[in-house]
Protein backbone atom coordinates (compact mmCIF):
# COMPACT_ATOMS: atom_id res chain seq x y z
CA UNK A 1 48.39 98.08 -60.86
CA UNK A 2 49.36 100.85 -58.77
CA UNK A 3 50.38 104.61 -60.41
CA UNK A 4 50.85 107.41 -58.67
CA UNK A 5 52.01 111.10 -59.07
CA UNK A 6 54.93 112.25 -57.24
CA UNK A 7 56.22 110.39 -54.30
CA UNK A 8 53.63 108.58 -51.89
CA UNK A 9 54.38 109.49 -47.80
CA UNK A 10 56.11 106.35 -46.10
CA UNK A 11 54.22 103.55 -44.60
CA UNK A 12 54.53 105.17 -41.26
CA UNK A 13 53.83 108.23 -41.61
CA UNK A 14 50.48 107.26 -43.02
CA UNK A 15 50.04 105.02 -40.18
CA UNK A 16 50.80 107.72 -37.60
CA UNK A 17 48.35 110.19 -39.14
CA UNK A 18 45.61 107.95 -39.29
CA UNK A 19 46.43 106.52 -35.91
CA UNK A 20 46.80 110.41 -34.81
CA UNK A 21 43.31 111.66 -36.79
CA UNK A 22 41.51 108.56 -35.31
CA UNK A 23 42.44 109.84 -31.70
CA UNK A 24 41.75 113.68 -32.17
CA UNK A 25 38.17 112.47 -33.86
CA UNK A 26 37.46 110.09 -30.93
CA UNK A 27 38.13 113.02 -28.35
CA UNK A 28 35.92 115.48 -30.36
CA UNK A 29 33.26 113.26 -30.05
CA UNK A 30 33.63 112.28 -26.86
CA UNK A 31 33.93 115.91 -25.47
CA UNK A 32 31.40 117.16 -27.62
CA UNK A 33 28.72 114.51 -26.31
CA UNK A 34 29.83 114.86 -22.64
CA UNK A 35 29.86 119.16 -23.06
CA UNK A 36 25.85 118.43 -24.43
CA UNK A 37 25.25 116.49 -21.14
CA UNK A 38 27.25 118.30 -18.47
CA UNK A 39 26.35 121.46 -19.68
CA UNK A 40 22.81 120.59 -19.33
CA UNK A 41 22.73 119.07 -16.40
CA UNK A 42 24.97 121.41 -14.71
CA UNK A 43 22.82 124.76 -16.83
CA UNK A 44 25.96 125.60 -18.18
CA UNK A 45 24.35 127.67 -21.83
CA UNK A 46 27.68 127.86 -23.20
CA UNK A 47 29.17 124.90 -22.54
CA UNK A 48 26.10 123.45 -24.11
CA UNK A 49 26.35 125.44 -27.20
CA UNK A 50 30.29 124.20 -27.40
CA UNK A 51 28.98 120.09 -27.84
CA UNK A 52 26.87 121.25 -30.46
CA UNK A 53 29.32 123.89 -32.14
CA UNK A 54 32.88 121.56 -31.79
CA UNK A 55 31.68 119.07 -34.31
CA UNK A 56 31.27 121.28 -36.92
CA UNK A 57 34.65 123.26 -36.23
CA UNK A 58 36.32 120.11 -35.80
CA UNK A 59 35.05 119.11 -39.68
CA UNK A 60 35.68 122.36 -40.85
CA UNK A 61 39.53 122.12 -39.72
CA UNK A 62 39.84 118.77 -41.45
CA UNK A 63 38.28 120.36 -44.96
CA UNK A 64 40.69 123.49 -44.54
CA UNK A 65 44.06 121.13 -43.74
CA UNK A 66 42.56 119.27 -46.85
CA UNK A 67 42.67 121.61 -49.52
CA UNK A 68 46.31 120.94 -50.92
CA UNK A 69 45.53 117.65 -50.85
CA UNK A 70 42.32 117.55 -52.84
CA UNK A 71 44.20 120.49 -54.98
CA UNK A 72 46.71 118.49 -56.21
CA UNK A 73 44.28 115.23 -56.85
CA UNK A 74 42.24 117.84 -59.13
CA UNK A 75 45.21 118.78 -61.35
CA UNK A 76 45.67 115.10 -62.17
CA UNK A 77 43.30 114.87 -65.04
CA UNK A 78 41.01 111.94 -65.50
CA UNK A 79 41.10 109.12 -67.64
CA UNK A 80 38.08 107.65 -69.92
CA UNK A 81 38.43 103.54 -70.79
CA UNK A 82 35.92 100.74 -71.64
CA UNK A 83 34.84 98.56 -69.11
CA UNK A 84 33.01 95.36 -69.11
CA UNK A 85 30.75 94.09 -66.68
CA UNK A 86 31.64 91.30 -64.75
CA UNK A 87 28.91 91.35 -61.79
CA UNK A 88 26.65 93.51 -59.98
CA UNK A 89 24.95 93.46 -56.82
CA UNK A 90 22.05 96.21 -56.17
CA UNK A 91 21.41 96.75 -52.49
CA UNK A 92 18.05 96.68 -51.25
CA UNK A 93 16.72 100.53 -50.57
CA UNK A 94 13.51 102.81 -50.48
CA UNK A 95 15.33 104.93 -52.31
CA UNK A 96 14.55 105.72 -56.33
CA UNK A 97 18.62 105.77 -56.66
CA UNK A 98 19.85 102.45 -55.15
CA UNK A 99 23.29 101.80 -54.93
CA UNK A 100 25.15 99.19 -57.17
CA UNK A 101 28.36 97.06 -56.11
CA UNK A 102 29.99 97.03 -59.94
CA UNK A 103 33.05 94.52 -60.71
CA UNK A 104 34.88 95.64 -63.72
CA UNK A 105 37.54 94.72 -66.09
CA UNK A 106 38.86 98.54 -67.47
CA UNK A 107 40.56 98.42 -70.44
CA UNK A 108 42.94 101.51 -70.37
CA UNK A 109 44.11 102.86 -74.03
CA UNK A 110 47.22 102.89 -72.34
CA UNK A 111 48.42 100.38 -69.58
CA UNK A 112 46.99 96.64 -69.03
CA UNK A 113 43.65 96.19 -67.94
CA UNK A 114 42.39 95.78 -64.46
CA UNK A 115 39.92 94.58 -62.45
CA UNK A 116 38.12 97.19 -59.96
CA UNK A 117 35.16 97.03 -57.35
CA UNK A 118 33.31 100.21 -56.78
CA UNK A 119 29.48 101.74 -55.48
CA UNK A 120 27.69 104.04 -57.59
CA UNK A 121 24.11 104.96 -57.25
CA UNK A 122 22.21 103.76 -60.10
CA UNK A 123 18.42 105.07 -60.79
CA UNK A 124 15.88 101.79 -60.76
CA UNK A 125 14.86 102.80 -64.21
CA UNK A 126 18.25 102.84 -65.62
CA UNK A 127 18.88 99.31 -63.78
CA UNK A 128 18.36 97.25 -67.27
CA UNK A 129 21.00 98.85 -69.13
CA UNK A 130 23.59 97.56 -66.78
CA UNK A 131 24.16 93.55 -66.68
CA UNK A 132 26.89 91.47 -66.79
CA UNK A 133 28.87 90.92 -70.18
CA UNK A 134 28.22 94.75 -70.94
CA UNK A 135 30.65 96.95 -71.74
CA UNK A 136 30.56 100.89 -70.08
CA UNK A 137 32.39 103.81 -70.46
CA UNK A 138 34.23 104.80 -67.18
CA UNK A 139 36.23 107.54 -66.20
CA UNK A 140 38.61 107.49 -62.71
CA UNK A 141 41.93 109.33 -61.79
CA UNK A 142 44.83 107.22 -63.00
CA UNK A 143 46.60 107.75 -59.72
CA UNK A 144 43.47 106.45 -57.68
CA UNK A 145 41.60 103.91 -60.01
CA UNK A 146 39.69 102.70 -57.15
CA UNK A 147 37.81 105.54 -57.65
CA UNK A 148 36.07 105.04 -60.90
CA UNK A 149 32.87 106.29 -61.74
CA UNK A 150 30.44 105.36 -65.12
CA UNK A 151 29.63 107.61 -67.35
CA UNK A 152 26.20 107.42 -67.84
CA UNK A 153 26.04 109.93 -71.21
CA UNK A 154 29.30 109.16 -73.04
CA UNK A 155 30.27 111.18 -76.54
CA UNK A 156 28.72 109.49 -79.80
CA UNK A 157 32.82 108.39 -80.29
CA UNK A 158 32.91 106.62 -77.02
CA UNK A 159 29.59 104.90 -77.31
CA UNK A 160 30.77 103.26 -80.51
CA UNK A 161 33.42 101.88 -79.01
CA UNK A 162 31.80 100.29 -76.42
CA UNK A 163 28.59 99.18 -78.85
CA UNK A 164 31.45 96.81 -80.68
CA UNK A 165 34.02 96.73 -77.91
CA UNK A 166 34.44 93.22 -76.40
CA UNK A 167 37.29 93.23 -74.05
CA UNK A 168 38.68 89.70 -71.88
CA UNK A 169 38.16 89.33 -68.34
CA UNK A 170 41.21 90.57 -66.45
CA UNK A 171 42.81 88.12 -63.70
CA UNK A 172 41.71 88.75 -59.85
CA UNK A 173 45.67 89.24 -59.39
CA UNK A 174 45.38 92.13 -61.38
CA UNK A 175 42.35 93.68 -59.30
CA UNK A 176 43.01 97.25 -57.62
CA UNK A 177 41.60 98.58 -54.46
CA UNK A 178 41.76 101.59 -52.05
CA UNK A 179 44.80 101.66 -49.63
CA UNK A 180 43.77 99.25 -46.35
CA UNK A 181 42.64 100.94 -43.47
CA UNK A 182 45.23 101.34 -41.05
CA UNK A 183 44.36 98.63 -38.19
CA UNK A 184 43.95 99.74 -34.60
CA UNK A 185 41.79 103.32 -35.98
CA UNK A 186 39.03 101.44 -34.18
CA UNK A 187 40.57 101.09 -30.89
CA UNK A 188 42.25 104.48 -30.87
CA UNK A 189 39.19 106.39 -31.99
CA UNK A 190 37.38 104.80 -28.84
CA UNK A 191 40.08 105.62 -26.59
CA UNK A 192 40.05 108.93 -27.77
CA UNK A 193 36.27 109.21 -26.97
CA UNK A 194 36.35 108.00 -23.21
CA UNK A 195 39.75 111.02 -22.96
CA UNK A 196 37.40 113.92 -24.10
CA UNK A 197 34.34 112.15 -21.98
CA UNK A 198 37.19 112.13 -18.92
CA UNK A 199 38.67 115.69 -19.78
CA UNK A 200 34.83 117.64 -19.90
CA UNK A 201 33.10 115.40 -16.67
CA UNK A 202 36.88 115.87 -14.66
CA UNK A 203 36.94 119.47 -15.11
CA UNK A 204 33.48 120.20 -14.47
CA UNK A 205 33.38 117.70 -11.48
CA UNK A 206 32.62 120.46 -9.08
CA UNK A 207 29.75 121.88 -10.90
CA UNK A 208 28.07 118.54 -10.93
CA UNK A 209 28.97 117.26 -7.07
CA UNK A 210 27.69 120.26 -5.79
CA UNK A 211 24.57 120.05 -8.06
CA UNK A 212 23.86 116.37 -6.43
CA UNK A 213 24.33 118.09 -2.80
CA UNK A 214 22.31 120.44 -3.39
CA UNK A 215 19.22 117.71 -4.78
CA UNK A 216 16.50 117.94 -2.11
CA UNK A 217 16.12 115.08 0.77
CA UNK A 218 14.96 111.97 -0.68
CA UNK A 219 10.94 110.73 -0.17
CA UNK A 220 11.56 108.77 2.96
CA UNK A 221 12.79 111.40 5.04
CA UNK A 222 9.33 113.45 4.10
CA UNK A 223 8.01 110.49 5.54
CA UNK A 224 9.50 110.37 8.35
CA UNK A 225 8.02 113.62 9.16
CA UNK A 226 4.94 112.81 7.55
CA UNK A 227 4.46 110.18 10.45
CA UNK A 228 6.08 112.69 13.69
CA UNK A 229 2.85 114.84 12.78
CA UNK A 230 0.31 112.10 12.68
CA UNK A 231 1.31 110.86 15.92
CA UNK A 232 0.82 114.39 17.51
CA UNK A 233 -2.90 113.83 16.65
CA UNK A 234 -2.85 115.56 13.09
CA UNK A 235 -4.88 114.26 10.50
CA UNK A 236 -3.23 111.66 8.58
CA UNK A 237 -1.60 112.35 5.03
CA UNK A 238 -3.18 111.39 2.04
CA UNK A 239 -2.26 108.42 0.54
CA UNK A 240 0.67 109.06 -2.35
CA UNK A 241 -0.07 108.73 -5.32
CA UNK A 242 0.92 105.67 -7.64
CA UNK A 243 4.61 106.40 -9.06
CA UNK A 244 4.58 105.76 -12.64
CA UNK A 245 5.57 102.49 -14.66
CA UNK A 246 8.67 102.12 -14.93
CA UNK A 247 9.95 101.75 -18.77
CA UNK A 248 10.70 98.61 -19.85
CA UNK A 249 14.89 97.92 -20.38
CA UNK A 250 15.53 96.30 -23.73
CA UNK A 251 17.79 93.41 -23.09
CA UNK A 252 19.82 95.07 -25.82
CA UNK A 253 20.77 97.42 -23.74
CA UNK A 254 24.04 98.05 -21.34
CA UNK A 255 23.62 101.56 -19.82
CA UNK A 256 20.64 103.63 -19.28
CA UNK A 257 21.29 106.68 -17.18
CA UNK A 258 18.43 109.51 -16.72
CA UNK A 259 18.75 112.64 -14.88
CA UNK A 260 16.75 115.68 -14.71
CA UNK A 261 18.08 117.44 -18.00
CA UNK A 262 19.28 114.45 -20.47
CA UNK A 263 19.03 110.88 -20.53
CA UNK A 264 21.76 108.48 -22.40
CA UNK A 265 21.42 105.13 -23.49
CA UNK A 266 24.63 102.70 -24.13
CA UNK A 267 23.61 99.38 -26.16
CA UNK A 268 25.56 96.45 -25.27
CA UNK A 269 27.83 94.15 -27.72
CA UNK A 270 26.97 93.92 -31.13
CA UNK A 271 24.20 96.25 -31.15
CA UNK A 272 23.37 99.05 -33.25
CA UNK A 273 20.84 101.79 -33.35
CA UNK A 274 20.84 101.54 -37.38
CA UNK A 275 18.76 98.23 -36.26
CA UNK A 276 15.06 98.55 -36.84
CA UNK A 277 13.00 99.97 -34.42
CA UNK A 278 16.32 100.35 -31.83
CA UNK A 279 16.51 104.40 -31.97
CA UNK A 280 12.65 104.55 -30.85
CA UNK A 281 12.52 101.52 -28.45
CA UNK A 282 15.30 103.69 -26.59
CA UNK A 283 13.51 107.52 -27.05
CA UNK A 284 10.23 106.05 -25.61
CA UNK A 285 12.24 104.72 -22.50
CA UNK A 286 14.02 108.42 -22.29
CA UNK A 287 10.53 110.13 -22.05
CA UNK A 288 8.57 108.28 -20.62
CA UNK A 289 9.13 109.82 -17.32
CA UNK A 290 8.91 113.59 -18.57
CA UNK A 291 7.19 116.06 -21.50
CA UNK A 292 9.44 115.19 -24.36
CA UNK A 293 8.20 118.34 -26.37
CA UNK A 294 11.36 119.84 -23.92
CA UNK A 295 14.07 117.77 -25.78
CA UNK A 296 16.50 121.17 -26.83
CA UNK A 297 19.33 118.44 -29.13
CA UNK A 298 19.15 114.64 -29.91
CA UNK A 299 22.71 112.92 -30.40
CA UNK A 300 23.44 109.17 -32.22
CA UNK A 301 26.00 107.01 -33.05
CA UNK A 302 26.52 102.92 -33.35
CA UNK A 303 26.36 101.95 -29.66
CA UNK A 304 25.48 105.30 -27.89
CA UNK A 305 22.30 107.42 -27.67
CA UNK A 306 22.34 110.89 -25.62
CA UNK A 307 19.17 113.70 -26.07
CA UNK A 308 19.13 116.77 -23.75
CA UNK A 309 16.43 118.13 -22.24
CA UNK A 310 15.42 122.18 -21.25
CA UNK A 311 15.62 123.09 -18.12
CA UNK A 312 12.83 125.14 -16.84
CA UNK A 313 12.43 128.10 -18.33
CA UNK A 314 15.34 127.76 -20.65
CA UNK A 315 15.27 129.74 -24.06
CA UNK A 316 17.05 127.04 -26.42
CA UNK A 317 14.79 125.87 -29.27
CA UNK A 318 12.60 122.87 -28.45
CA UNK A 319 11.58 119.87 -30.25
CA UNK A 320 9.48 116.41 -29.64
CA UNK A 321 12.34 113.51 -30.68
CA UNK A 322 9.09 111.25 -31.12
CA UNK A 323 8.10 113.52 -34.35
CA UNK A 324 11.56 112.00 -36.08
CA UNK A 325 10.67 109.79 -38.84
CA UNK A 326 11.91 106.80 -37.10
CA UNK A 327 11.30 104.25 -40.04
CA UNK A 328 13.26 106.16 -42.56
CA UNK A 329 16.44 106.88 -40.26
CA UNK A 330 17.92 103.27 -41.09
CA UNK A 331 17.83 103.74 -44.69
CA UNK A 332 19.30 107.82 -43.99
CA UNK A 333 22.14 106.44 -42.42
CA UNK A 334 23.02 103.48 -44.87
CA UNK A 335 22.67 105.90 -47.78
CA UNK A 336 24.66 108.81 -46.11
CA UNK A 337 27.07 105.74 -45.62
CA UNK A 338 27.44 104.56 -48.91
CA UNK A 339 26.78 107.99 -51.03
CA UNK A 340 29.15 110.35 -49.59
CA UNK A 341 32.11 109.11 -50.92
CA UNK A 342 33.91 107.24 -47.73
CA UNK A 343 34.56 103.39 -49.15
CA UNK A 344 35.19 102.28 -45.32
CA UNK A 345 33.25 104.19 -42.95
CA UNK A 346 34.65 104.18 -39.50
CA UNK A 347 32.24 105.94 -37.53
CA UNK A 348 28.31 107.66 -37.93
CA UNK A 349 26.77 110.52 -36.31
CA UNK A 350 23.07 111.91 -36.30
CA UNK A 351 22.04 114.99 -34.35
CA UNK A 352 18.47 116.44 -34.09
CA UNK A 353 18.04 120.10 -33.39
CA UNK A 354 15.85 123.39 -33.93
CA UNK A 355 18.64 125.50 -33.39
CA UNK A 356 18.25 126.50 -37.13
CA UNK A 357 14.46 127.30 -36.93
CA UNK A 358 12.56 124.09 -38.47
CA UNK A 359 13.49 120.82 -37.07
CA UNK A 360 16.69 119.34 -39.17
CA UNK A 361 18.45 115.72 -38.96
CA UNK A 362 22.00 115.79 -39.75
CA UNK A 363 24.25 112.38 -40.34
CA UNK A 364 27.80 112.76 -40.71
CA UNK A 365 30.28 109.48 -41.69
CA UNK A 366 33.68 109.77 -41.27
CA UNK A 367 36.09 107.57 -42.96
CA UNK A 368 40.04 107.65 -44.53
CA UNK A 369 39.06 109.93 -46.49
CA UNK A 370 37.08 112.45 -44.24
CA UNK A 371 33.87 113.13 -43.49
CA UNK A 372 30.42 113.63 -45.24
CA UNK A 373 27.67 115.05 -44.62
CA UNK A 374 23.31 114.12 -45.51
CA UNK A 375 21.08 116.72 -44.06
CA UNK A 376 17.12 116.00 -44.22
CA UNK A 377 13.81 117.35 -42.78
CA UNK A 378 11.49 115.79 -40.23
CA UNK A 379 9.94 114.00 -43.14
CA UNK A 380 12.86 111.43 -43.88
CA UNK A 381 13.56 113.61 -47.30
CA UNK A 382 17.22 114.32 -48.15
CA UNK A 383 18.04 117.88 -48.35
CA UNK A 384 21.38 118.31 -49.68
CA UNK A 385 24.70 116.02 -49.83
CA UNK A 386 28.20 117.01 -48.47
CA UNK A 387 30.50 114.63 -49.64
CA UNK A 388 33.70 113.95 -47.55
CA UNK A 389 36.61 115.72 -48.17
């Protein structure tokens, strides 16, 4: 069952913008990240400020080019149908409002009936009142069914049709879904990312060459001075002092690079930092070696960790990433995954700053059909929803 309003864009223009929006979102990120680092390391302010600040212009482009979109999907007006229950799955959360994989037949006034598969979050006290062989009212677009949402307090009318409603189980051939992600976003997005890493690290190549020429001479040349004045009869030099442990390298990881203002952490094949325990087995290895009350932004996504650290004397806000309520930022990022409206989420972001005042966590997932937004407070409590576009 397909039904649309007005005519749909060709299969290839639909593959070219996603293949084009999954390249200009990889080289956002990736040039955002890099800016963070180079401009750090190099003590560039406003480069710096441009990794943190492109993100958000970058999303806030995408919501203003999607306006007539989402303006004509408003003036198609909703239809309400009875629905029965065929399963349910309720994933596992911390949450009070878990999330609930429904399968439904709809029963349209109008039109056969269907069978859908959508998430909606579903409060654990209300869990009883959904089970399978019960019939709900629903409500969805007509043009984009896959969409459908329960309506939890339905008109006296509508609840006595359901209370002696007892529809048949559509077919699976007659099951509708969202359009299928264009293949190859994947790839392109990552391409995209190493371009805008290339693009910010090749033009500021000269900042950060001469930076390393300008690093003072290495230990063992000291020493070899060190040892010209004891043989002229001067008293010898105190012993050095015991260089600290070295962190230990998860074998999880592929990459860890530290300098003097950030350190970065790349995990290797099928890892993720939404794993338990990943994102602070990494931040303990990035300060271990340094004050990390001095870290000025902290930057995550699947594979790739990057925080930035003040240089002396700098005036950017400061925080301590080991105050981040590392056991709730799992279950953060699966709910900002599954509650802000993108069905296949491509990509995840969290970033850590005090450039508002009070420490803030932001995770942003970006999907077909845009990106969304959880904010919450050093506490692991959500603060407000953005859903995607």
């Amino acid at each position: 069952m397909t039904t649309t309003t007005g005519r749909p864009p060709a299969r290839s223009t639909r593959v070219g913008l996603a293949l084009g929006r999954g390249l200009l979102t990889g080289g956002v990120a990736g040039g955002a990240l890099a800016a963070l680092i180079v401009g750090v390391v190099v003590g560039k302010v406003p480069l710096f400020v441009t990794g943190l600040g492109l993100p958000f212009v970058y999303g806030l482009l995408l919501f203003l080019a999607g306006r007539p979109r989402r303006a004509r999907e408003a003036a198609v007006v909703p239809r309400t149908a009875l629905a029965a229950v065929e399963g349910l799955h309720v994933a596992e959360s911390a949450m009070s409002e878990r999330p609930v994989r429904f399968d439904l037949t709809v029963t349209p006034d109008e039109g056969p009936a269907f069978r859908v598969e959508f998430t909606q979050d579903i409060n654990v006290v209300d869990l009883p009142d959904y089970r399978p062989g019960g019939v709900l009212v629903v409500r969805y677009p007509p043009d984009r069914p896959w969409l459908m949402r329960i309506v939890k307090r339905p008109t006296p009318e509508w609840e006595e049709r359901a209370a002696g409603a007892r529809p048949d189980a559509a077919p699976g051939a007659a099951r509708v879904s969202a359009p299928a992600e264009v293949r190859g976003v994947g790839f392109v997005g990552f391409l995209g990312l190493l371009l805008g890493v290339a693009a910010v690290v090749l033009l500021f190549r000269v900042d950060l060459f001469e930076r390393g020429a300008a690093d003072p001479p290495s230990a063992s040349a000291s020493g070899s001075g060190a040892g010209v004045g004891a043989g002229a009869g001067a008293a010898p030099a105190p012993a050095p002092a015991p260089a600290p442990a070295t962190p230990t390298v998860s074998s999880t990881w592929s990459t860890r690079v530290v300098s003097a203002g950030s350190g970065v952490i790349v995990l290797g094949a099928g890892q993720s930092f939404r794993s338990d325990g990943e994102l602070r087995r990494a931040i303990d290895s990035l300060t271990a070696e340094r004050d990390p009350r001095s870290a000025i932004a902290l930057v995550a996504q699947e594979d790739l960790l990057s925080v930035a650290f003040s240089p002396t004397g700098g005036k950017t806000p400061e925080f301590d990433p080991l105050e981040l309520p590392y056991e709730r930022i799992p279950a953060l990022i699966e709910e900002a995954r599954s509650s802000l409206g993108v069905h296949a989420p491509q990509s995840w972001q969290l970033v850590a700053d005090r450039l508002a005042g009070s420490l803030s966590i932001r995770i942003s997932v970006t999907g077909p059909e845009g990106t969304g937004l959880l904010e919450a407070d050093v506490e692991g409590r959500v603060l407000r929803r953005t859903p995607a576009s």
